[in-house]
Protein backbone atom coordinates (compact mmCIF):
# COMPACT_ATOMS: atom_id res chain seq x y z
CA UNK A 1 27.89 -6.59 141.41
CA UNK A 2 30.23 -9.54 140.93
CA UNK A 3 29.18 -12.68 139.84
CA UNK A 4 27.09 -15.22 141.86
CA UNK A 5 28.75 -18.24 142.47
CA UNK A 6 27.22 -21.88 142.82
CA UNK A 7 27.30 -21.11 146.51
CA UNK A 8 25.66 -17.42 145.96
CA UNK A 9 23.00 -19.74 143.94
CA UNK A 10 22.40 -21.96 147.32
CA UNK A 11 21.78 -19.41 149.16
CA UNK A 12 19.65 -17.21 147.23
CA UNK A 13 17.12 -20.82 146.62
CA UNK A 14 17.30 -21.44 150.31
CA UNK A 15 16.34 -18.05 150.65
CA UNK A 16 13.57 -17.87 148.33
CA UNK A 17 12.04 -21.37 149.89
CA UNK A 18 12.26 -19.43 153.12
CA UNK A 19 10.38 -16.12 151.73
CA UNK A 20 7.74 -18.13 150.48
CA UNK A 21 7.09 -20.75 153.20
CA UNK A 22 6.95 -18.03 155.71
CA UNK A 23 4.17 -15.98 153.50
CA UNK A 24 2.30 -19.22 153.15
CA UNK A 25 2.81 -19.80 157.28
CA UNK A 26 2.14 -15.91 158.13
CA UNK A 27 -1.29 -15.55 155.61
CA UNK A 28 -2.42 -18.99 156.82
CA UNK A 29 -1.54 -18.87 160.78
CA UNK A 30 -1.23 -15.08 160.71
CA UNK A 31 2.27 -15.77 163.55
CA UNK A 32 5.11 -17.82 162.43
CA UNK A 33 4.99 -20.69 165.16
CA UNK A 34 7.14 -24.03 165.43
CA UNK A 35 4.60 -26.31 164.73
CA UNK A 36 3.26 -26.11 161.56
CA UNK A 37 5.47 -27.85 158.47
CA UNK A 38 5.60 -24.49 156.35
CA UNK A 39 6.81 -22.78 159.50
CA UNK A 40 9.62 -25.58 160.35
CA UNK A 41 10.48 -24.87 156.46
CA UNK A 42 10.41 -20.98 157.07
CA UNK A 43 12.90 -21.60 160.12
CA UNK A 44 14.99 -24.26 158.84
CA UNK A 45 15.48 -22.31 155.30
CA UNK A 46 16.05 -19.01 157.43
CA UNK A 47 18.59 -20.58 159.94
CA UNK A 48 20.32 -21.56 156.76
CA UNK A 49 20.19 -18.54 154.83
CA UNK A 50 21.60 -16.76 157.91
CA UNK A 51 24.03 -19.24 158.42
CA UNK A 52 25.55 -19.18 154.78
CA UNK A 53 25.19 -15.42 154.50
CA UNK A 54 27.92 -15.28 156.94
CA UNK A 55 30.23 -17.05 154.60
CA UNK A 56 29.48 -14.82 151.49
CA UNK A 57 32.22 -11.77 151.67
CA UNK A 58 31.29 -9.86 147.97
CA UNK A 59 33.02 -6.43 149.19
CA UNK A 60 35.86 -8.58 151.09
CA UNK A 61 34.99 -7.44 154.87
CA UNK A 62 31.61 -8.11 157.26
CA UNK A 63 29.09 -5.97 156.00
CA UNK A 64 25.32 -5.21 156.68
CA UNK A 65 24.24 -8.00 154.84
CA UNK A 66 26.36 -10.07 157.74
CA UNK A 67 24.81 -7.88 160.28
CA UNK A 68 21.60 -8.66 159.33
CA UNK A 69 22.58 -12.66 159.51
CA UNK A 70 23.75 -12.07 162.73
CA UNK A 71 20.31 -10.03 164.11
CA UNK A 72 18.38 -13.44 162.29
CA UNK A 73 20.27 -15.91 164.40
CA UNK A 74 20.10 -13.84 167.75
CA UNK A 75 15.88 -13.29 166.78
CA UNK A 76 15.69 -17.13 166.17
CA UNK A 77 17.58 -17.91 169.26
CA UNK A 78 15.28 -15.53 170.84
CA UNK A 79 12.03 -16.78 169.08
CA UNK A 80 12.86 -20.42 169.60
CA UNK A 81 13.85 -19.69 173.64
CA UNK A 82 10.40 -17.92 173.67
CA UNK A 83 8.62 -21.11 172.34
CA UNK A 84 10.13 -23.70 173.99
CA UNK A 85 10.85 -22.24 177.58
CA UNK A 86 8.49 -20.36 179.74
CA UNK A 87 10.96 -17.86 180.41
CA UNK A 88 9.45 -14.78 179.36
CA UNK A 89 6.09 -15.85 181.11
CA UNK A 90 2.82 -14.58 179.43
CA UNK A 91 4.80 -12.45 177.51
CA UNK A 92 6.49 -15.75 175.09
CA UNK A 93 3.95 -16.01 172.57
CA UNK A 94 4.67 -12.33 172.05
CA UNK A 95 8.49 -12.37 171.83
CA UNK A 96 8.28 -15.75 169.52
CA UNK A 97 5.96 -13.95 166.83
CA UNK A 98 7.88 -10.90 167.01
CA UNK A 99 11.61 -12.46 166.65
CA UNK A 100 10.39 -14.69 164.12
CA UNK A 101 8.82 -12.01 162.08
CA UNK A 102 12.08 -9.92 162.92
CA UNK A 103 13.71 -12.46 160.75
CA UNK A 104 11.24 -12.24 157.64
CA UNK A 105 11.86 -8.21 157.80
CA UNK A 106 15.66 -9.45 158.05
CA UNK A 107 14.97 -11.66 154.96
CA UNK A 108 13.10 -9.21 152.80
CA UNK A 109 15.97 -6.23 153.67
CA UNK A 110 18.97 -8.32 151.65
CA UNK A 111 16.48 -9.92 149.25
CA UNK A 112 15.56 -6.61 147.34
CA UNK A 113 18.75 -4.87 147.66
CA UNK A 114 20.40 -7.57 145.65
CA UNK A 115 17.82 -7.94 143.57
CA UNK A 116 17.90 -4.34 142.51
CA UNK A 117 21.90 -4.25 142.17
CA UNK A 118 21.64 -6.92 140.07
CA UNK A 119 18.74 -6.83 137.75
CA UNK A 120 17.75 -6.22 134.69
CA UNK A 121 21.00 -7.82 134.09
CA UNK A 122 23.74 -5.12 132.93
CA UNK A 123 21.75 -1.99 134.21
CA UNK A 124 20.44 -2.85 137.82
CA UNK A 125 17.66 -0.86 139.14
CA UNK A 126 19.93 0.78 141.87
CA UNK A 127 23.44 0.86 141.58
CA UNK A 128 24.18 2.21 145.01
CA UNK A 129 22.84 1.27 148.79
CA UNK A 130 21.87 4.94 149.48
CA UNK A 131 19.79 5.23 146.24
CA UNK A 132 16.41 6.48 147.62
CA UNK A 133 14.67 4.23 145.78
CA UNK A 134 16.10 1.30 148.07
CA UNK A 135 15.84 3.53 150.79
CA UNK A 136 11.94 3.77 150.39
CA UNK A 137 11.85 -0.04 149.87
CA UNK A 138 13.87 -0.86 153.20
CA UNK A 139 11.81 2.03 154.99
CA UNK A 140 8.37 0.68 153.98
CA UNK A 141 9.95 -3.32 154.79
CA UNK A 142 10.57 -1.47 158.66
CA UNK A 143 6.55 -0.03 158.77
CA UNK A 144 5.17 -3.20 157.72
CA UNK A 145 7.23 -5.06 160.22
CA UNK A 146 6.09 -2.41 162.59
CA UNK A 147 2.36 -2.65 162.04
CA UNK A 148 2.40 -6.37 160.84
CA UNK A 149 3.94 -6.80 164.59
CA UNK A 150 1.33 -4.85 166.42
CA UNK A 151 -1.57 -6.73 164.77
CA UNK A 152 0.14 -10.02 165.40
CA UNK A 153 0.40 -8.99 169.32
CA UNK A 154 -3.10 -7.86 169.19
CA UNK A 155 -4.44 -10.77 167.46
CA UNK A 156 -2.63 -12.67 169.83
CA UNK A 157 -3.93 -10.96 172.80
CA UNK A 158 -7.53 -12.03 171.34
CA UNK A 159 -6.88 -15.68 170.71
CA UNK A 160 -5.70 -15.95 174.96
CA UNK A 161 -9.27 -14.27 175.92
């Protein structure tokens, strides 16, 4: 892995601020919405995040890390359209807590595969994307998006009763 520059640095702390204000948002309001401050932290650190990952071209061509970015700013443009519009009828609250969680599986997918390339400093964890290890780590990331999804659209469902 090359070295991370000052810009690397950025956005690895905006992404970090963004992991943890969205925990905080999804223990405490169990959906990421747009009204709480740790959610407008989650969003505003995650629109960043996306933003600069776009910029960041380690392997010198767009790569899955920029596909990811891309599939965060289409689920927040998705997310936000879902809780500002009535667009998608009864079904918005739905489509806003499932884009916006979209973009914390979108976080966490990056976030450990460079963490594993890199550390322990010297001799990282994984030195390859298709290392099964990762592989298990990005799998279980989908089936707790999966599940954590469901819940949130039955939980959902509960609080409209």
């Amino acid at each position: 892995m090359p070295e991370m520059t000052l810009f690397g640095w950025f956005h690895t702390v905006v992404g970090i601020v963004a992991i943890l204000s969205g925990i905080k948002t999804l223990y405490r309001d169990k959906v990421i919405g747009i009204e709480a401050t740790s959610a407008k932290i989650y969003l505003g650190c995650t629109l960043v995040a996306a933003v600069t990952a776009l910029m960041i071209y380690k392997r010198g061509a767009f790569g899955p890390a920029h596909a990811l970015a891309v599939l965060t700013l289409l689920a927040l443009a998705v997310g936000m359209i879902a809780a500002k519009t009535n667009i998608f009828g009864k079904l918005s609250p739905y489509i806003q807590a499932v884009s916006f969680s979209g973009t914390f599986l979108f976080h966490m997918v990056p976030a450990i595969t460079d963490g594993l390339m890199r550390l322990p400093v010297g001799d990282p964890v994984v030195k390859v994307f298709t290392d099964p290890f990762l592989q298990g780590f990005h799998l279980a990331f989908l089936l707790i998006y999966i599940i954590g999804s469901a819940w949130q659209v039955m939980w959902l469902r509960k609080q409209s009763d």
